[in-house]
N, C-alpha and C. Protein backbone atom coordinates (compact mmCIF):
# COMPACT_ATOMS: atom_id res chain seq x y z
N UNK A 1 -1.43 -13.43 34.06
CA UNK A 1 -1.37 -14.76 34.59
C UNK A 1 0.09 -15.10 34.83
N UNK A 2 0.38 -15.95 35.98
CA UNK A 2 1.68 -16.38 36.27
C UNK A 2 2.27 -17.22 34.86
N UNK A 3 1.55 -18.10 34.62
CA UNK A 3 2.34 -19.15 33.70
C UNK A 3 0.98 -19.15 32.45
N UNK A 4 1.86 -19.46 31.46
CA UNK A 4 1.04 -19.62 30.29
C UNK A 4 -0.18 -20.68 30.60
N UNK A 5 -0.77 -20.81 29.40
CA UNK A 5 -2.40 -21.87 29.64
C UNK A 5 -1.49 -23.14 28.63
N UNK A 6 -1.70 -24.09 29.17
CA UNK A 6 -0.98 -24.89 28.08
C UNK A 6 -1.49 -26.37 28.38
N UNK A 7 -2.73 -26.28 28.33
CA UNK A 7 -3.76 -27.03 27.84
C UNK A 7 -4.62 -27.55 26.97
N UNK A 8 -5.26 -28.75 26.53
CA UNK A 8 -6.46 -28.76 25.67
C UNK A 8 -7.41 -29.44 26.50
N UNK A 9 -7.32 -29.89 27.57
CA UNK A 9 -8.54 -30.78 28.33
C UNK A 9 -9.36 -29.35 29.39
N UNK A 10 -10.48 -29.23 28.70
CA UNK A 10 -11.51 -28.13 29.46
C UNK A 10 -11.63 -28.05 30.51
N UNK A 11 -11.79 -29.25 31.20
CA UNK A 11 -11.47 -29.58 32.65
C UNK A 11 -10.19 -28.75 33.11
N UNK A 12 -9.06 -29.21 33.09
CA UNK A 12 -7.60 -28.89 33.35
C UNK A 12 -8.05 -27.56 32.85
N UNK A 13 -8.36 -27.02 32.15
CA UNK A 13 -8.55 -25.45 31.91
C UNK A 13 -8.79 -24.56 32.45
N UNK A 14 -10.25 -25.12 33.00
CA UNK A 14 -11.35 -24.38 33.75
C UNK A 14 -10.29 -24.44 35.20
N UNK A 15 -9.91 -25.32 35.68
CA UNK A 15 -9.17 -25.44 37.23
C UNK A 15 -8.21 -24.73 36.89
N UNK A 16 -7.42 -24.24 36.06
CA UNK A 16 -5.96 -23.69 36.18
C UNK A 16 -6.70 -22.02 36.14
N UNK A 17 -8.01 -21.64 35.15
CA UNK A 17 -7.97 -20.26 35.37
C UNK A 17 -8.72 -19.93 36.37
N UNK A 18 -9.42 -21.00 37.19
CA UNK A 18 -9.96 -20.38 38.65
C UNK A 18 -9.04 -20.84 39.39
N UNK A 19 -7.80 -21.28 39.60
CA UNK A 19 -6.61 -21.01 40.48
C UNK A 19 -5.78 -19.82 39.76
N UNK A 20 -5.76 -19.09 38.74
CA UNK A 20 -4.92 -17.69 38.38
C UNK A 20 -5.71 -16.56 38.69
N UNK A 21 -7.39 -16.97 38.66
CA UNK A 21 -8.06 -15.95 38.98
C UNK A 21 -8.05 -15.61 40.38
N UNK A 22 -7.95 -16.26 41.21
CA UNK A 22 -7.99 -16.48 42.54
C UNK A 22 -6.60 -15.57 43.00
N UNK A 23 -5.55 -16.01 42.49
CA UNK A 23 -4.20 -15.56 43.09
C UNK A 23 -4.53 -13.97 42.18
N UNK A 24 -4.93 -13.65 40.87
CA UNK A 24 -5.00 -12.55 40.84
C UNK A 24 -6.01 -11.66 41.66
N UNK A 25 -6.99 -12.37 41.89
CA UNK A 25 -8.31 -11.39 42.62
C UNK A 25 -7.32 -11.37 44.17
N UNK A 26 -6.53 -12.25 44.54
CA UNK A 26 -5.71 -11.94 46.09
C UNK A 26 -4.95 -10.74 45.85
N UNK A 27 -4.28 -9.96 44.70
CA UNK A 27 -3.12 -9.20 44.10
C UNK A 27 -4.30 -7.54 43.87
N UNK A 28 -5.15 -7.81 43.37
CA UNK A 28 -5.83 -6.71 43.06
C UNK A 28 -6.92 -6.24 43.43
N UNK A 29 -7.35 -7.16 44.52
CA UNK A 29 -9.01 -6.82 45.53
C UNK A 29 -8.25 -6.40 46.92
N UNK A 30 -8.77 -5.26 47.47
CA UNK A 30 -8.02 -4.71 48.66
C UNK A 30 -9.29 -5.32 49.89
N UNK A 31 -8.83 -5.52 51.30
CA UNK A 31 -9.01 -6.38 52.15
C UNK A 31 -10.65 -5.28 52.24
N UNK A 32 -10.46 -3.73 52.15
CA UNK A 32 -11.50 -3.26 52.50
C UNK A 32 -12.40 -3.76 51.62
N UNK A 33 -12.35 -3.84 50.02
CA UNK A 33 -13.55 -3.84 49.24
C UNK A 33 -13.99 -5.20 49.65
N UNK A 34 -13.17 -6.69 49.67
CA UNK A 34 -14.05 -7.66 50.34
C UNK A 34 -15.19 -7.26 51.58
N UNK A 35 -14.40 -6.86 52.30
CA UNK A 35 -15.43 -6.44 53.37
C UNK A 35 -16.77 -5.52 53.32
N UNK A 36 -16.26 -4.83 52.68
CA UNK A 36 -17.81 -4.01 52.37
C UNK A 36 -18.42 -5.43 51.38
N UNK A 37 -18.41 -5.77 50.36
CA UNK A 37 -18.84 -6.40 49.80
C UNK A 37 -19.44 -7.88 50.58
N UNK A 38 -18.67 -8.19 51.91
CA UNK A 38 -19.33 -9.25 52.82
C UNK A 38 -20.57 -8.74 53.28
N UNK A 39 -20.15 -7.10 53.98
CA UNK A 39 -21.17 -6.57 54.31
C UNK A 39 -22.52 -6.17 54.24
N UNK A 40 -22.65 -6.10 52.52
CA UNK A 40 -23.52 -5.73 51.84
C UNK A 40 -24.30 -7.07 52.02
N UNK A 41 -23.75 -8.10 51.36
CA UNK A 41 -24.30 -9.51 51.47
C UNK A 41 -24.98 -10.31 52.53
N UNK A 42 -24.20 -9.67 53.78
CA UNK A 42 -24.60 -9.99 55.41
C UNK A 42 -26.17 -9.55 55.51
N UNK A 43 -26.01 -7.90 54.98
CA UNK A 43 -27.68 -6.72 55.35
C UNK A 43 -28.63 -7.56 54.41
N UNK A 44 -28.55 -7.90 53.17
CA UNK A 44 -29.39 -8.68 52.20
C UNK A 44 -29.71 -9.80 53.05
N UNK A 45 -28.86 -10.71 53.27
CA UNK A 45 -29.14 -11.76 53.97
C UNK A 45 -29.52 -11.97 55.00
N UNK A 46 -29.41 -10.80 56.36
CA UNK A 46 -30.24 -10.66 57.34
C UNK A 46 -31.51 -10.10 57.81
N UNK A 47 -31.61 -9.23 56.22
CA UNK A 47 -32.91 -8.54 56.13
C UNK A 47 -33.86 -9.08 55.32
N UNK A 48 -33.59 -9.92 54.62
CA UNK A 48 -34.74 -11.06 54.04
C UNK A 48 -35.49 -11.58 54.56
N UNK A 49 -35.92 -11.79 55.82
CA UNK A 49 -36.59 -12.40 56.52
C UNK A 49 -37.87 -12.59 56.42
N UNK A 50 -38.94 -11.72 56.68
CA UNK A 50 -40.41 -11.91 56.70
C UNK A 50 -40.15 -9.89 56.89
N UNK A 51 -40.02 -9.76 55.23
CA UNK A 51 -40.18 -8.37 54.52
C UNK A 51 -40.91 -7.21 55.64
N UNK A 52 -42.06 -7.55 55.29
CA UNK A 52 -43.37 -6.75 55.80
C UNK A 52 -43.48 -7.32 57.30
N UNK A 53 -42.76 -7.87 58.22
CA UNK A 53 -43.38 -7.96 59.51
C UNK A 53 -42.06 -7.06 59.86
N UNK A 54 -41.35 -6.04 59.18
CA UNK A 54 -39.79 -5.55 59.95
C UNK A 54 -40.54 -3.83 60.40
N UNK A 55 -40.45 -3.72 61.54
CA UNK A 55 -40.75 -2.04 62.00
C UNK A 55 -39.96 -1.39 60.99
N UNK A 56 -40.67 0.32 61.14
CA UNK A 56 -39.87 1.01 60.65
C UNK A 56 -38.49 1.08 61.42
N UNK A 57 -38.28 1.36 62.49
CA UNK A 57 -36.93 1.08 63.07
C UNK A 57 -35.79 0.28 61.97
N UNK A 58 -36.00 -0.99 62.03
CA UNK A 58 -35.49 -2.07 61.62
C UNK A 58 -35.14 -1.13 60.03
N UNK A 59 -36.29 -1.17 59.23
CA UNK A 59 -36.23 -0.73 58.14
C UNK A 59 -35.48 0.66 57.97
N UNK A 60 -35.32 1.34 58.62
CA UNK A 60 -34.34 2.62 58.55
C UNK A 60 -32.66 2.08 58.86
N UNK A 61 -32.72 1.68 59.97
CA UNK A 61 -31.28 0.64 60.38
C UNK A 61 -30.80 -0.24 58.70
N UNK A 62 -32.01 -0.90 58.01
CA UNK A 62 -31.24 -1.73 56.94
C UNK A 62 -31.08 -0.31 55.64
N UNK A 63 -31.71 0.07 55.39
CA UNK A 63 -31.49 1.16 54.88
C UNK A 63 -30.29 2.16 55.24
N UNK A 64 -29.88 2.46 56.16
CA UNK A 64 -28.73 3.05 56.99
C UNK A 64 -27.45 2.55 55.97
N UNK A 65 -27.57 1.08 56.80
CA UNK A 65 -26.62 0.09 56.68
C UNK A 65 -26.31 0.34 55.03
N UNK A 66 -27.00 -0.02 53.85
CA UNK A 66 -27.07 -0.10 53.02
C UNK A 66 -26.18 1.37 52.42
N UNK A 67 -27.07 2.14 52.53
CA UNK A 67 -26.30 3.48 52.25
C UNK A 67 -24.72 3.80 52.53
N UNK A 68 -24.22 3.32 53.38
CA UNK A 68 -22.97 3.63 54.06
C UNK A 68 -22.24 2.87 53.45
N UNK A 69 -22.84 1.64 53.06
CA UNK A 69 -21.58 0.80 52.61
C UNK A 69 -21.61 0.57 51.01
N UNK A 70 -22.55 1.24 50.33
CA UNK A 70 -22.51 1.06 48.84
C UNK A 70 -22.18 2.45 48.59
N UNK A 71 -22.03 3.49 49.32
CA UNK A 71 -21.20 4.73 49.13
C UNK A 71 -20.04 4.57 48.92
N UNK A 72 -19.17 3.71 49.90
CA UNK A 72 -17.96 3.29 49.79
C UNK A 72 -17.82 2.61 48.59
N UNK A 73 -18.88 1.58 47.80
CA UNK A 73 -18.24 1.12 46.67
C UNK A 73 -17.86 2.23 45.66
N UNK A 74 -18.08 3.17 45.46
CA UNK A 74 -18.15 4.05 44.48
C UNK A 74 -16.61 4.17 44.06
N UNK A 75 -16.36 4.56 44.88
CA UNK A 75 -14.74 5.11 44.86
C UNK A 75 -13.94 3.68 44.34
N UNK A 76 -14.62 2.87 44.90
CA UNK A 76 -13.54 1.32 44.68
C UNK A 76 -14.01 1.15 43.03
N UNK A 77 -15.05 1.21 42.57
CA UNK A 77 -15.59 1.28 41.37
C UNK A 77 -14.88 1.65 40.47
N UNK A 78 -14.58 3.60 40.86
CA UNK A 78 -14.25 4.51 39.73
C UNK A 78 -12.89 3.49 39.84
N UNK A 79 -11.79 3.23 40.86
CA UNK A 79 -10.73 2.82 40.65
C UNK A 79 -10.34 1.64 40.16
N UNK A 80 -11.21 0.59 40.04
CA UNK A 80 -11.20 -0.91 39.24
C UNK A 80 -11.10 0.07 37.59
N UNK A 81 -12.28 1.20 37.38
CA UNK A 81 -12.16 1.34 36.13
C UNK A 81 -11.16 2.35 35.36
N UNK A 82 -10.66 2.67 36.38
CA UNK A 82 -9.37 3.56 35.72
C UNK A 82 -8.14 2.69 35.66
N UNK A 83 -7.60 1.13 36.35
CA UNK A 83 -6.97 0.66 36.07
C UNK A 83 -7.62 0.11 35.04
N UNK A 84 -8.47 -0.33 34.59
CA UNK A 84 -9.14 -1.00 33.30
C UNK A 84 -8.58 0.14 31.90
N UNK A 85 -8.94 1.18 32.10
CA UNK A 85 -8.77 2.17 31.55
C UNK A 85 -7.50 2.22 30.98
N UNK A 86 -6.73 2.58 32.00
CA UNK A 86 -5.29 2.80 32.26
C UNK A 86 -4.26 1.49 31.03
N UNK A 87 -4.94 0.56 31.30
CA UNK A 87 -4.21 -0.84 31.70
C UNK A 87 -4.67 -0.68 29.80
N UNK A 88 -5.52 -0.56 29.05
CA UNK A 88 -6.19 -0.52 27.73
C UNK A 88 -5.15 0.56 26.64
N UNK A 89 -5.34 1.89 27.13
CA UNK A 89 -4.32 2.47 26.89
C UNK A 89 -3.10 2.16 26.60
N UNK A 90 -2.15 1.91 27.45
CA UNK A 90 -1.10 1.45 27.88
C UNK A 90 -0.73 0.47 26.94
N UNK A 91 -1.55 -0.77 26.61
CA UNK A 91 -1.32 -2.04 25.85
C UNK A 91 -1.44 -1.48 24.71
N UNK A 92 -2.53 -0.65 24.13
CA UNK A 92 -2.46 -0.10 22.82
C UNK A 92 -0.89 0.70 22.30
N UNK A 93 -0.68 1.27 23.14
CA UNK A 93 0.34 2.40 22.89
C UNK A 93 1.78 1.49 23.10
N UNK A 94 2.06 0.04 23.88
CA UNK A 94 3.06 -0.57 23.86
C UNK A 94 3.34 -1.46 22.29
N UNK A 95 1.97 -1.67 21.99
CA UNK A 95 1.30 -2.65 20.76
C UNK A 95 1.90 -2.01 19.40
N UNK A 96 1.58 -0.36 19.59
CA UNK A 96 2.01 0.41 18.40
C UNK A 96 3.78 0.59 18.47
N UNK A 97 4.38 0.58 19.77
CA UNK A 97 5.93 1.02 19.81
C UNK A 97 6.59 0.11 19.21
N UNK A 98 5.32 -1.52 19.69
CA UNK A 98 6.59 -2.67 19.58
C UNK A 98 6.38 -3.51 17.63
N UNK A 99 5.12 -2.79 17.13
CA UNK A 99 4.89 -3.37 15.99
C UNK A 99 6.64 -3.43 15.10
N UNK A 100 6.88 -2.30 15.02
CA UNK A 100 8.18 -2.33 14.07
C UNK A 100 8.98 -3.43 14.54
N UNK A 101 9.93 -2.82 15.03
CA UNK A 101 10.47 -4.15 16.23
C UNK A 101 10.28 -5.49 15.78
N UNK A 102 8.94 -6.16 16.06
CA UNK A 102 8.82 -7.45 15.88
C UNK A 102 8.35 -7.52 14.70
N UNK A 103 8.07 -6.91 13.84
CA UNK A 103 8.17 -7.01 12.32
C UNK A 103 9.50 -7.70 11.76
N UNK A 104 10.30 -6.48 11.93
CA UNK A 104 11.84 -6.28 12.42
C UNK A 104 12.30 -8.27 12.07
N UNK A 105 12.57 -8.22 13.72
CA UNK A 105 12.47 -9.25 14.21
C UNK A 105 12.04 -10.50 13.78
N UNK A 106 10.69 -11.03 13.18
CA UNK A 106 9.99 -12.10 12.57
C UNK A 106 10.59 -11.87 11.27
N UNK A 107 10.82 -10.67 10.45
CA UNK A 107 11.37 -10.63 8.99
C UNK A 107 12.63 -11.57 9.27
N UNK A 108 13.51 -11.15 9.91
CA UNK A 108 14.43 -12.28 10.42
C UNK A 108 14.61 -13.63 10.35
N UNK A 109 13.61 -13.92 11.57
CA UNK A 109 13.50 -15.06 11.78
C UNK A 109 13.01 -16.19 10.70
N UNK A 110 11.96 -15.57 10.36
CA UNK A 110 11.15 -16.20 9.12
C UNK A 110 11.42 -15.90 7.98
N UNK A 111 12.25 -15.06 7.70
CA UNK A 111 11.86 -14.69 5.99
C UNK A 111 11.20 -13.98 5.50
N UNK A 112 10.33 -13.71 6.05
CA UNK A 112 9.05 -12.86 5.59
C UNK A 112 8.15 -12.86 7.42
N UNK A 113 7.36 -11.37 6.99
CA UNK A 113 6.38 -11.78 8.58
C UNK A 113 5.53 -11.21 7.80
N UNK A 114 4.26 -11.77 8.23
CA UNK A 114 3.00 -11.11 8.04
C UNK A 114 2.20 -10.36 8.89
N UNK A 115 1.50 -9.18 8.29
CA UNK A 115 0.35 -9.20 9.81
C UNK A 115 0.08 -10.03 10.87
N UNK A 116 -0.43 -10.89 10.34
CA UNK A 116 -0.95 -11.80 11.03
C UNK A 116 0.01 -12.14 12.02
N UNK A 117 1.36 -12.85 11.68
CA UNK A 117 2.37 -13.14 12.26
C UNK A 117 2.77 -12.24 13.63
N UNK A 118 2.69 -10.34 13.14
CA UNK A 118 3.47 -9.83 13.77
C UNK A 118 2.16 -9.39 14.93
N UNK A 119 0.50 -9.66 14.81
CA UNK A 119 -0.46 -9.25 15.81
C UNK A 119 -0.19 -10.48 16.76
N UNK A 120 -0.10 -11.66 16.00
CA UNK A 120 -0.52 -13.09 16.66
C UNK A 120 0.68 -13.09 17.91
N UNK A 121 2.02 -12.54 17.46
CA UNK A 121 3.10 -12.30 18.91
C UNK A 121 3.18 -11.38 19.26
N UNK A 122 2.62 -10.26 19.50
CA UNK A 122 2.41 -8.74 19.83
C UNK A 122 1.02 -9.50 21.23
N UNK A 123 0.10 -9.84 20.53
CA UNK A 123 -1.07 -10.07 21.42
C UNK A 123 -0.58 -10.79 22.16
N UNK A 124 0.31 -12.05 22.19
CA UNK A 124 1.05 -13.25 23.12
C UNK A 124 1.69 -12.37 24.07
N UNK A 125 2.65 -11.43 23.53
CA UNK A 125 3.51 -11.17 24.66
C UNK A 125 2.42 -9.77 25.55
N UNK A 126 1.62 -9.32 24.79
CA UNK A 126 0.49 -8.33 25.78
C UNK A 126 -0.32 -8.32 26.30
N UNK A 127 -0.75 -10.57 26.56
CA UNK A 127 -1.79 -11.07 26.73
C UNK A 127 -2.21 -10.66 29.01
N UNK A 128 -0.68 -10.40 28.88
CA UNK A 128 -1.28 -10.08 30.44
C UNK A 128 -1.85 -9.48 31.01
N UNK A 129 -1.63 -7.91 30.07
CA UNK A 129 -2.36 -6.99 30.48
C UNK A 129 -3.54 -6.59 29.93
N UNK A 130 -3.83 -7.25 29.20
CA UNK A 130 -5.43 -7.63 28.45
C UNK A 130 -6.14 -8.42 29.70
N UNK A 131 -5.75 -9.01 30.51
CA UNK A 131 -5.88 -10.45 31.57
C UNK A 131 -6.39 -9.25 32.55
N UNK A 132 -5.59 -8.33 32.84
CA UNK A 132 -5.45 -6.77 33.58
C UNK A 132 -6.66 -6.34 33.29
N UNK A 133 -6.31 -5.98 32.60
CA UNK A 133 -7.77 -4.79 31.99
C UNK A 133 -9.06 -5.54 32.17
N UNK A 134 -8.99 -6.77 31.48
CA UNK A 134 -10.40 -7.03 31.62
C UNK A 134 -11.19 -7.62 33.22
N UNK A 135 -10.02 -8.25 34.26
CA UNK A 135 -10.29 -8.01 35.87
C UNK A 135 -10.67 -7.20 35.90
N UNK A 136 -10.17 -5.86 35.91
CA UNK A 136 -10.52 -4.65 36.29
C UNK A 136 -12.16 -4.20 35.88
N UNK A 137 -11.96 -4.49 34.57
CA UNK A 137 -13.42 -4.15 34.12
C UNK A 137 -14.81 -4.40 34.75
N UNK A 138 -14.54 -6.34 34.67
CA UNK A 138 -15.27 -6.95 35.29
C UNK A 138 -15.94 -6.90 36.55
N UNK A 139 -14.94 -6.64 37.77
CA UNK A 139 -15.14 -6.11 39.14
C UNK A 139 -15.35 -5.14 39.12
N UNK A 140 -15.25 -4.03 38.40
CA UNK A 140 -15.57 -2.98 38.40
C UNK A 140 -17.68 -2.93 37.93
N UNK A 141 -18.04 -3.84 37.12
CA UNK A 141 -19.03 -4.45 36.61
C UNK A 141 -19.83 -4.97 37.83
N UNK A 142 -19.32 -5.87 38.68
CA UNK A 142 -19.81 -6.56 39.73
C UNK A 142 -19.90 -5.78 40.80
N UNK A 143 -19.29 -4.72 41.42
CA UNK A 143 -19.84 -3.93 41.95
C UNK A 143 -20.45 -2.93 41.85
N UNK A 144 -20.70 -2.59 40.58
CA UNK A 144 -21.65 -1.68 40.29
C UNK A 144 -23.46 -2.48 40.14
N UNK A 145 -22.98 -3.70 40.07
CA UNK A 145 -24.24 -4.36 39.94
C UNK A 145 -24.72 -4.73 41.81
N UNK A 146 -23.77 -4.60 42.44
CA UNK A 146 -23.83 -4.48 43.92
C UNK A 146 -24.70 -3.05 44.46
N UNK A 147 -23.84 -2.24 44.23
CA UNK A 147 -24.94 -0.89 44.04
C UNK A 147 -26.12 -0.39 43.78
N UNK A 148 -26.34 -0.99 42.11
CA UNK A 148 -28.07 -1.05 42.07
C UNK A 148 -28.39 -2.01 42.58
N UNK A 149 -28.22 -3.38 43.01
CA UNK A 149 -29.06 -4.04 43.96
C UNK A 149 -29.51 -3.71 44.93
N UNK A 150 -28.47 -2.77 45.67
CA UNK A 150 -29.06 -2.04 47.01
C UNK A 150 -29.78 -0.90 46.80
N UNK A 151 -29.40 -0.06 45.60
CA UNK A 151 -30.64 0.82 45.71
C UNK A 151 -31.79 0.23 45.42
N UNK A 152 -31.59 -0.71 44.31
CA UNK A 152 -32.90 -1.07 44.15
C UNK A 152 -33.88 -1.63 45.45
N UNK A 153 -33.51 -2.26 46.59
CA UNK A 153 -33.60 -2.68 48.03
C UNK A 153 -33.58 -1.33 49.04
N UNK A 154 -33.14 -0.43 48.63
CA UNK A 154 -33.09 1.19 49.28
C UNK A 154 -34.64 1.66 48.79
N UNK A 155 -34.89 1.74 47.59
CA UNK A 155 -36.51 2.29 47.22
C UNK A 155 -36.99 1.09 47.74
N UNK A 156 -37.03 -0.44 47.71
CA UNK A 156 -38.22 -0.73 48.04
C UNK A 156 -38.34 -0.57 49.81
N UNK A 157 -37.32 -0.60 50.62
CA UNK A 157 -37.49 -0.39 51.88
C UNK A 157 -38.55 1.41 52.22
N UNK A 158 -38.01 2.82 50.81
CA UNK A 158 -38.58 3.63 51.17
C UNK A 158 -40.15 3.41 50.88
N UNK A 159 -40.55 2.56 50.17
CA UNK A 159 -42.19 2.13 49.90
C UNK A 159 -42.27 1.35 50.95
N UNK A 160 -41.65 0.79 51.66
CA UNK A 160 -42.35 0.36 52.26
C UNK A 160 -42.96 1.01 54.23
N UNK A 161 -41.45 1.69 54.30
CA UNK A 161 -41.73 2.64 55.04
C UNK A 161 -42.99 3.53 55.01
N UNK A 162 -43.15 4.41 53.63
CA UNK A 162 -44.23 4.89 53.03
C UNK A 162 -45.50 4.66 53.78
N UNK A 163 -45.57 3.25 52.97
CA UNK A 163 -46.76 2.37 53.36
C UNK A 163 -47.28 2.35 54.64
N UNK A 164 -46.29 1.84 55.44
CA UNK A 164 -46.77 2.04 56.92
C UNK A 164 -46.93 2.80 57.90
N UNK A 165 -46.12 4.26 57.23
CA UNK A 165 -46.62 5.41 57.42
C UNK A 165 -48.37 6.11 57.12
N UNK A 166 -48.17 5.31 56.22
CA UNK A 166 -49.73 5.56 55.43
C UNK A 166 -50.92 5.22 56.44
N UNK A 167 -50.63 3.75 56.61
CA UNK A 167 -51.83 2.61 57.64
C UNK A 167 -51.52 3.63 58.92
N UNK A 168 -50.34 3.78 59.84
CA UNK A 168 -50.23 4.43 61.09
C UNK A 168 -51.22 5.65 60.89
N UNK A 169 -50.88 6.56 59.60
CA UNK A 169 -51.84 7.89 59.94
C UNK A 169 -53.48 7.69 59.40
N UNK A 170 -54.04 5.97 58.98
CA UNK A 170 -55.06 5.75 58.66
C UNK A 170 -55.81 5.50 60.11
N UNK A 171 -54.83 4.75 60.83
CA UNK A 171 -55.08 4.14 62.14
C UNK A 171 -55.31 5.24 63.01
N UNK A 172 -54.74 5.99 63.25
CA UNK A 172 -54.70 7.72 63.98
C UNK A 172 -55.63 8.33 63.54
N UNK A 173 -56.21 8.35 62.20
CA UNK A 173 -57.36 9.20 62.04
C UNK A 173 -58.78 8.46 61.79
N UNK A 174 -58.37 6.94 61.96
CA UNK A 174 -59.68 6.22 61.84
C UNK A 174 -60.27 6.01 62.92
């Protein structure tokens, strides 16, 4: 986050971390993954219509569509979760360099430091990339839940194809 949270009114809260979330999702969502992700939303939303009155045509075209562009999430996926990954690591292994240090440091200042003391400003100053990691996670979460939505919308389009394959060769041999 740009600037600390330095609030107690929930209101004022809630608005300051959906304006940091915003400027961060502008910093770490690339112009392509919006777009596939419009895309996906567009085929759902244009193929909802009246299910069972869509030809197979139609139904292979949304199916098409579908396939091509939740392939592409994959890759955007694995990479939300290797900065998640990455970003977890990293904070652990800065967390362990800097414990002495600000032990160090708070013995100083205070007189004495405690655990407590030396996690409670270790976590403050590593709170960003915790902020990091868990974006990453999350979107990484949300498009994977993008994915099975469409497969799940990929099998029911192949039943339904199926199906009307079924009636056509009932119709042909009836």
């Amino acid at each position: 986050m740009s600037k600390p949270l330095k609030t107690t009114n929930l209101t004022s809260l809630k608005d300051q971390l959906e304006e940091e979330y915003s400027l961060f999702k502008k910093e770490n969502v690339t112009p392509t993954e919006v777009e596939l992700v419009k895309e996906i939303r567009k085929i759902f939303t244009d193929s909802h219509g009246d299910f069972n009155a869509k030809t197979i045509e139609d139904l292979i075209l949304i199916r098409e569509n579908l396939s091509r562009n939740t392939e592409s999430l994959g890759e955007i996926i694995a990479t939300h979760e290797m900065h998640c990954d990455y970003s977890y690591i990293w904070r652990k292994g800065k967390y362990a360099e800097d414990w002495l240090p600000m032990k160090s440091k708070l013995a100083e200042d205070l007189g004495k430091a405690t655990t407590q003391d030396i996690d409670s400003k270790l976590t403050s100053a590593l709170l960003q990339t915790q902020l990091y990691s868990m974006f990453h996670r999350r979107r990484a979460d949300y498009l994977l839940r993008k994915v099975e939505a469409s497969d799940r919308y990929i099998r029911t389009i192949d039943h339904r194809i199926a199906e009307l394959r079924r009636q056509f060769l009932n119709n042909e041999n009836g």
